[in-house]
PDB file of N, CA and C in Angstrom:
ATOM      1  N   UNK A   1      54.250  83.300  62.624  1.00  0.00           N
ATOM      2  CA  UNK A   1      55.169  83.142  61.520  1.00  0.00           C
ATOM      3  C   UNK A   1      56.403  83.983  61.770  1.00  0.00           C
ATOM      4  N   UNK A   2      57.255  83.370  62.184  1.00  0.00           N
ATOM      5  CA  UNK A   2      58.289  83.899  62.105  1.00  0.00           C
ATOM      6  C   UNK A   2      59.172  84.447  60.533  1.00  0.00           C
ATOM      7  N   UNK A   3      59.485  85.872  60.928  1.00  0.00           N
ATOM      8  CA  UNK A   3      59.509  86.969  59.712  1.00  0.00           C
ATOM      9  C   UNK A   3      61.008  87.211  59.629  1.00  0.00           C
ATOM     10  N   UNK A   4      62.156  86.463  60.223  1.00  0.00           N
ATOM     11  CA  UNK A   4      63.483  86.511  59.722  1.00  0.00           C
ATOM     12  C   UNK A   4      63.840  86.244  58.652  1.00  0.00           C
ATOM     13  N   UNK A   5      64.727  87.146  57.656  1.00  0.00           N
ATOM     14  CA  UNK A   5      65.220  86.792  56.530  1.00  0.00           C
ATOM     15  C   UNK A   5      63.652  87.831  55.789  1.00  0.00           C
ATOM     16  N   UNK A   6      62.963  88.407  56.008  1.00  0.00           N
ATOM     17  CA  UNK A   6      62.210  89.241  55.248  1.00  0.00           C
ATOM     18  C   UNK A   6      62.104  91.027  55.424  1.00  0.00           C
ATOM     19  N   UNK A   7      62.275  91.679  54.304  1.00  0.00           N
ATOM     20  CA  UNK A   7      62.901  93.058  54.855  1.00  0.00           C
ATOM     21  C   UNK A   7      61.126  94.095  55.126  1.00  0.00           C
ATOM     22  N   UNK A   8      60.460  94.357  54.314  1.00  0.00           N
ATOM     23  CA  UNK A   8      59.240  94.988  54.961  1.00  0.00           C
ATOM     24  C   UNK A   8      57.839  94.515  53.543  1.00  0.00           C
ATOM     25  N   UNK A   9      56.806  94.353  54.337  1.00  0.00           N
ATOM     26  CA  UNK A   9      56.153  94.255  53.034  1.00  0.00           C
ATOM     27  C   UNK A   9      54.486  93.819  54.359  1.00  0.00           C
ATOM     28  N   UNK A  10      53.399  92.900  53.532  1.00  0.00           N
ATOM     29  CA  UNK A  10      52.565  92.958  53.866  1.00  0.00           C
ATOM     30  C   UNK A  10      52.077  91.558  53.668  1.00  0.00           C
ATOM     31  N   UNK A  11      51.163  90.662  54.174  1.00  0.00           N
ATOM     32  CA  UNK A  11      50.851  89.414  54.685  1.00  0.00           C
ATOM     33  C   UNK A  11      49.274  88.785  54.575  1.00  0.00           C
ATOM     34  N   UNK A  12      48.805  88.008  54.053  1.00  0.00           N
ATOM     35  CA  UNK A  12      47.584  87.713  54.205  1.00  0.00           C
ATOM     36  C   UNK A  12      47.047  86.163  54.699  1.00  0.00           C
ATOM     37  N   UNK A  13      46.770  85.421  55.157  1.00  0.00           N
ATOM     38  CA  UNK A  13      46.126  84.353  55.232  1.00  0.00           C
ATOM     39  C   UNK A  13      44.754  83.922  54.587  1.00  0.00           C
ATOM     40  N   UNK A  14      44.406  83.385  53.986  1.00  0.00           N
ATOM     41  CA  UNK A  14      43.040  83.296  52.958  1.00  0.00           C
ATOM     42  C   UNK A  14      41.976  84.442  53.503  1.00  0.00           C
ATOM     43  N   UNK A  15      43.127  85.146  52.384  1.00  0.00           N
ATOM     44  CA  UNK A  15      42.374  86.568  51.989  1.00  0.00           C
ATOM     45  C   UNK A  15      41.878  87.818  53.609  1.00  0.00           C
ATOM     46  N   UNK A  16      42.905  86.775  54.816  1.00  0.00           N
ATOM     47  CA  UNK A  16      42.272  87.914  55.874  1.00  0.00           C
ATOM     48  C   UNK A  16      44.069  88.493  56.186  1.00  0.00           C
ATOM     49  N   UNK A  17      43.901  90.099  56.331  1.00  0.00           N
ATOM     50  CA  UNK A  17      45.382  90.697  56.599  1.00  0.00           C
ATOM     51  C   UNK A  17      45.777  90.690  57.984  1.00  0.00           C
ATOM     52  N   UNK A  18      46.576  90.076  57.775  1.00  0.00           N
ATOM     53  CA  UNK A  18      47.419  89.800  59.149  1.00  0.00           C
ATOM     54  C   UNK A  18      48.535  91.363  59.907  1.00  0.00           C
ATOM     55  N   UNK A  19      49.114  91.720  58.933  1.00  0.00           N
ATOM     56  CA  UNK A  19      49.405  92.978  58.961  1.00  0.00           C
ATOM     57  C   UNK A  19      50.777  93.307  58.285  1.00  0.00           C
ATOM     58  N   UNK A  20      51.095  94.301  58.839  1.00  0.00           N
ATOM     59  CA  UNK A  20      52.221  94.483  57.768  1.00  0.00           C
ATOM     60  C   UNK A  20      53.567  94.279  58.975  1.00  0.00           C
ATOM     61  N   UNK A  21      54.769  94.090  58.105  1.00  0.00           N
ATOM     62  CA  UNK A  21      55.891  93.825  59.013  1.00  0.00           C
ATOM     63  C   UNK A  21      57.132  95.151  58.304  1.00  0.00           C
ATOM     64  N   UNK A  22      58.353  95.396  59.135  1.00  0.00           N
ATOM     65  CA  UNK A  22      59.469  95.830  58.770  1.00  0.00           C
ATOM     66  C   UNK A  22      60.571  95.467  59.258  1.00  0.00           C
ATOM     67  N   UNK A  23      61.826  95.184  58.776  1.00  0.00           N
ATOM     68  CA  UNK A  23      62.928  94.630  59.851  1.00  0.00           C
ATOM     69  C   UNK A  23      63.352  95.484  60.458  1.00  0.00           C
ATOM     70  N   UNK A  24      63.181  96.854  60.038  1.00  0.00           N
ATOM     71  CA  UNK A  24      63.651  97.564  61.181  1.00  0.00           C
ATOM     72  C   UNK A  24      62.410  98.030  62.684  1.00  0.00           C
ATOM     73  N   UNK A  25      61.473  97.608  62.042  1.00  0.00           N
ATOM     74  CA  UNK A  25      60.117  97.730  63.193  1.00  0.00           C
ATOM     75  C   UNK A  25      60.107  96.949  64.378  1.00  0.00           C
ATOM     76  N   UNK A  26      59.359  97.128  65.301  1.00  0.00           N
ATOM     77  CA  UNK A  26      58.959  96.545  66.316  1.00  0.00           C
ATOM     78  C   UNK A  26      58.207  95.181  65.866  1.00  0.00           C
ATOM     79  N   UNK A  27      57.395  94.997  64.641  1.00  0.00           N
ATOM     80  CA  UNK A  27      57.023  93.695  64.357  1.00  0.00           C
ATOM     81  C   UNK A  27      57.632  92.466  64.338  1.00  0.00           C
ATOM     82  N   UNK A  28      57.946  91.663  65.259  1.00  0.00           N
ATOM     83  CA  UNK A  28      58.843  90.440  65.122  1.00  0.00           C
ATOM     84  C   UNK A  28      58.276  89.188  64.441  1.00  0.00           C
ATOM     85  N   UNK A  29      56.858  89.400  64.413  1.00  0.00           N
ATOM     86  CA  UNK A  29      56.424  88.040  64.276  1.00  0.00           C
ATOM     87  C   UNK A  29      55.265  88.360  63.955  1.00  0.00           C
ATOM     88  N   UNK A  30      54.044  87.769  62.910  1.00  0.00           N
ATOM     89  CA  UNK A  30      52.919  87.843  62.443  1.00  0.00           C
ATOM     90  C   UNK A  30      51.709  86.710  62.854  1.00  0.00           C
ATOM     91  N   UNK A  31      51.013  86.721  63.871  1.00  0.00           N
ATOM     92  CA  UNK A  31      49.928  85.305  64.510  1.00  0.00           C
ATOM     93  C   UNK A  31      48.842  85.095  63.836  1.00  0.00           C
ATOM     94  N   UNK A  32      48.529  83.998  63.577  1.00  0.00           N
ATOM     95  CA  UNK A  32      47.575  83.675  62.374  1.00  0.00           C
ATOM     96  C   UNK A  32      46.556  83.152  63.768  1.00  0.00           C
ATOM     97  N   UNK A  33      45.296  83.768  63.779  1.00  0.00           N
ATOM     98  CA  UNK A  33      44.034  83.194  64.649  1.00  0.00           C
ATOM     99  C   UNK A  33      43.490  81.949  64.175  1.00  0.00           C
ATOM    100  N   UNK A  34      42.884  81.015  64.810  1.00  0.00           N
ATOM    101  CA  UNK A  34      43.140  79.948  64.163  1.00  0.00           C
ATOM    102  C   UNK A  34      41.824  79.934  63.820  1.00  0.00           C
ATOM    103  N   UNK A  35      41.177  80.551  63.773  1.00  0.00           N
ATOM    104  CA  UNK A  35      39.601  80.512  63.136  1.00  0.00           C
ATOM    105  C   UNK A  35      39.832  81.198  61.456  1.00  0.00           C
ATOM    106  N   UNK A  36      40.692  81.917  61.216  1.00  0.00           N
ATOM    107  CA  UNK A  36      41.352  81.949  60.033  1.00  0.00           C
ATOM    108  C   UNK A  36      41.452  80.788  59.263  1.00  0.00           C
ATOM    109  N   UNK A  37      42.014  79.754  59.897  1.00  0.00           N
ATOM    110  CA  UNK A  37      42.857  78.702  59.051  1.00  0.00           C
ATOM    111  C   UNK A  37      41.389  77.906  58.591  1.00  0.00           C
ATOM    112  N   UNK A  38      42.080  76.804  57.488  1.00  0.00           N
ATOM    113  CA  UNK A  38      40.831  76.263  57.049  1.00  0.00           C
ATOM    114  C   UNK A  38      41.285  75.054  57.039  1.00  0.00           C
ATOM    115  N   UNK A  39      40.249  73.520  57.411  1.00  0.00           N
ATOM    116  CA  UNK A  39      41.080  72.210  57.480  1.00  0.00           C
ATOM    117  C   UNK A  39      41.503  71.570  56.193  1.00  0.00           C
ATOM    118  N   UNK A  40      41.613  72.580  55.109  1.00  0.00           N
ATOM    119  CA  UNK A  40      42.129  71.941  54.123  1.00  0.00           C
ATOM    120  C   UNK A  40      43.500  72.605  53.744  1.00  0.00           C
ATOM    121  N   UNK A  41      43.637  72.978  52.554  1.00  0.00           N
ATOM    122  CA  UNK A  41      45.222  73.788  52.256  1.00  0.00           C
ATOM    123  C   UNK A  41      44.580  75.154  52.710  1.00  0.00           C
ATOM    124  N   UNK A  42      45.740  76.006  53.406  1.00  0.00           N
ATOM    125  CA  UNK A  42      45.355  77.559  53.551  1.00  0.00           C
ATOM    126  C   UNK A  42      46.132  78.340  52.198  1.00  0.00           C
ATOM    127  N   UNK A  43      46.054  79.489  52.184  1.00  0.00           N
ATOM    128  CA  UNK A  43      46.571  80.450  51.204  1.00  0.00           C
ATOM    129  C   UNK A  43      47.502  81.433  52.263  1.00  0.00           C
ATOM    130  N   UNK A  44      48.560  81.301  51.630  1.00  0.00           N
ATOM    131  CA  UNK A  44      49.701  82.541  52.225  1.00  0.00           C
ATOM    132  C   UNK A  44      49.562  83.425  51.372  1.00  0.00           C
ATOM    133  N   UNK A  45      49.455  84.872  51.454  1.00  0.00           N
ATOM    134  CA  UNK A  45      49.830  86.242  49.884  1.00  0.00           C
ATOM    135  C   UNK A  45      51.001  86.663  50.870  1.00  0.00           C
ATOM    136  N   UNK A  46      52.232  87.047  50.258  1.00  0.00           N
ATOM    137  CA  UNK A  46      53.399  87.894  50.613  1.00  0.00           C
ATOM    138  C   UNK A  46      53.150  89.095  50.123  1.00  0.00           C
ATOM    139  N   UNK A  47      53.258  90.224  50.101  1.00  0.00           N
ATOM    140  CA  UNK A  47      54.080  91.096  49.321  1.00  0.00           C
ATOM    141  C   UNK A  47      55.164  91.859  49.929  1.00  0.00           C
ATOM    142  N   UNK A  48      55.961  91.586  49.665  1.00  0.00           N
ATOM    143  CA  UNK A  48      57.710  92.327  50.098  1.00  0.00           C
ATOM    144  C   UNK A  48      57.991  93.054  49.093  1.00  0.00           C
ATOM    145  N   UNK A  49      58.327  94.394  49.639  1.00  0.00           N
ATOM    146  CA  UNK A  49      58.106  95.507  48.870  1.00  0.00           C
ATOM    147  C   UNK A  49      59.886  95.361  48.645  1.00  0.00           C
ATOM    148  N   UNK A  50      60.628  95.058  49.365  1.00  0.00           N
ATOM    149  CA  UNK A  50      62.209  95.274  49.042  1.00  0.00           C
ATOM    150  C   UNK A  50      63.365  94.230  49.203  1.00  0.00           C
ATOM    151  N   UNK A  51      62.828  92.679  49.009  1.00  0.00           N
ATOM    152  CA  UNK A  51      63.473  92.206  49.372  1.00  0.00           C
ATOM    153  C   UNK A  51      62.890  91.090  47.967  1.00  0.00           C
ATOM    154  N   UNK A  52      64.250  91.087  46.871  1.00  0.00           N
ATOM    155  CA  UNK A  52      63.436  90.075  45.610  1.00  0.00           C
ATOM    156  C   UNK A  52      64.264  88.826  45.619  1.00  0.00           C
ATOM    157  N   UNK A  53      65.054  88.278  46.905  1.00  0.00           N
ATOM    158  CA  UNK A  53      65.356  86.959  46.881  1.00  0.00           C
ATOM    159  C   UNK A  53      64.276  86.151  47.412  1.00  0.00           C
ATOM    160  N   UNK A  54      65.141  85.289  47.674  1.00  0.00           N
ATOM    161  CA  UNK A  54      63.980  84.065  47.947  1.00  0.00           C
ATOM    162  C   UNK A  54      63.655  83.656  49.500  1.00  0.00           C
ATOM    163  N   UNK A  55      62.689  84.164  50.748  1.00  0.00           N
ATOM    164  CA  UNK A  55      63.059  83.471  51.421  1.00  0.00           C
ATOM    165  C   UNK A  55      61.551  82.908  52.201  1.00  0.00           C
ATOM    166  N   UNK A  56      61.673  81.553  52.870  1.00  0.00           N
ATOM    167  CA  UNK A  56      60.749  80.745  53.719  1.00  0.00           C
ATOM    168  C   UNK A  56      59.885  81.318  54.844  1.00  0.00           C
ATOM    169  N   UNK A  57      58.739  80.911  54.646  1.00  0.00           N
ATOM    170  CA  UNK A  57      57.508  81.260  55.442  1.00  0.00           C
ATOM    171  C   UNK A  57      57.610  80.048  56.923  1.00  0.00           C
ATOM    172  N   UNK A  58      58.259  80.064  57.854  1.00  0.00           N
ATOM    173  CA  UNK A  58      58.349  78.820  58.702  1.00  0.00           C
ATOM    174  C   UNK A  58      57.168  78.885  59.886  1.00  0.00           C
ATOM    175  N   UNK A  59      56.277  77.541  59.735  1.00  0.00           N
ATOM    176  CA  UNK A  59      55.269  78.047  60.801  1.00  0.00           C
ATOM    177  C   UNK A  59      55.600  77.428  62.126  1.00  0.00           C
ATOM    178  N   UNK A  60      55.164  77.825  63.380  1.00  0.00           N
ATOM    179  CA  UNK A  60      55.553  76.964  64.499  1.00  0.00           C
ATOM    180  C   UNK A  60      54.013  77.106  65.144  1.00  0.00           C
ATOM    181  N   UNK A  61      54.639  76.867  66.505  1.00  0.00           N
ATOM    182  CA  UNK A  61      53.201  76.549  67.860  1.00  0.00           C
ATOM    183  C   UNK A  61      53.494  77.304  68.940  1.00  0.00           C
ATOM    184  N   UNK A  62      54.789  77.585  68.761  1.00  0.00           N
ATOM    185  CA  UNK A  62      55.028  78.763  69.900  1.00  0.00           C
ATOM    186  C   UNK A  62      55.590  80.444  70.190  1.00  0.00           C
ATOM    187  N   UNK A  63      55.343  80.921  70.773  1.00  0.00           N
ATOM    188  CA  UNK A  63      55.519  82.651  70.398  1.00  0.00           C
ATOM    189  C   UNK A  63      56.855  82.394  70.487  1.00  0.00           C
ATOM    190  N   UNK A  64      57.467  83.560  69.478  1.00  0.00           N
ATOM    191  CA  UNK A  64      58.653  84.181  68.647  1.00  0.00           C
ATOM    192  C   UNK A  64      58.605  85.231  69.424  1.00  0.00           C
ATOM    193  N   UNK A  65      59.889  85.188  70.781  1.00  0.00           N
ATOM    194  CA  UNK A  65      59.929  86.853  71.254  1.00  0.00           C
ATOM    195  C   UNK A  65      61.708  86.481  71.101  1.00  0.00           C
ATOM    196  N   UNK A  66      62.327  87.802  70.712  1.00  0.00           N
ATOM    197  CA  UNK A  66      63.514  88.221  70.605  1.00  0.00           C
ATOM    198  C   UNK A  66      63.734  89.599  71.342  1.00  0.00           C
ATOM    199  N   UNK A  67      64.524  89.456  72.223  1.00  0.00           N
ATOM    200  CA  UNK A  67      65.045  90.587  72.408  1.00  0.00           C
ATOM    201  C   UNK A  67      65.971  91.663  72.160  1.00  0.00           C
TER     202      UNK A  67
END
């Protein structure tokens, strides 16, 4: 999951923690194991401790490296 546009906070996938992120951290990106996921709807929890606009959870298939 790419974590642009989110300032620091903490992440869950049905109910398992993925971990926590910061924009100023080394965390670029949050990987959901796929034994996590479930074949029906999954559950995202956000909590962003400092950031109260609005922004998108975008999922992809391939690693998110930025340098």
């Amino acid at each position: 999951m790419d974590l642009s546009g989110w300032t620091k906070g903490v992440m869950w996938v049905n109910a398992h923690n993925l971990g926590r992120y910061w924009k100023i951290g080394a965390q670029q990106a949050l990987f959901v194991p796929g034994c996590w996921l479930w074949k029906s709807e999954n559950v995202i929890e956000v909590l962003e401790l400092e950031n109260a606009g609005t922004a998108t959870i975008p999922g992809g298939t391939q690693p998110i490296w930025k340098k």
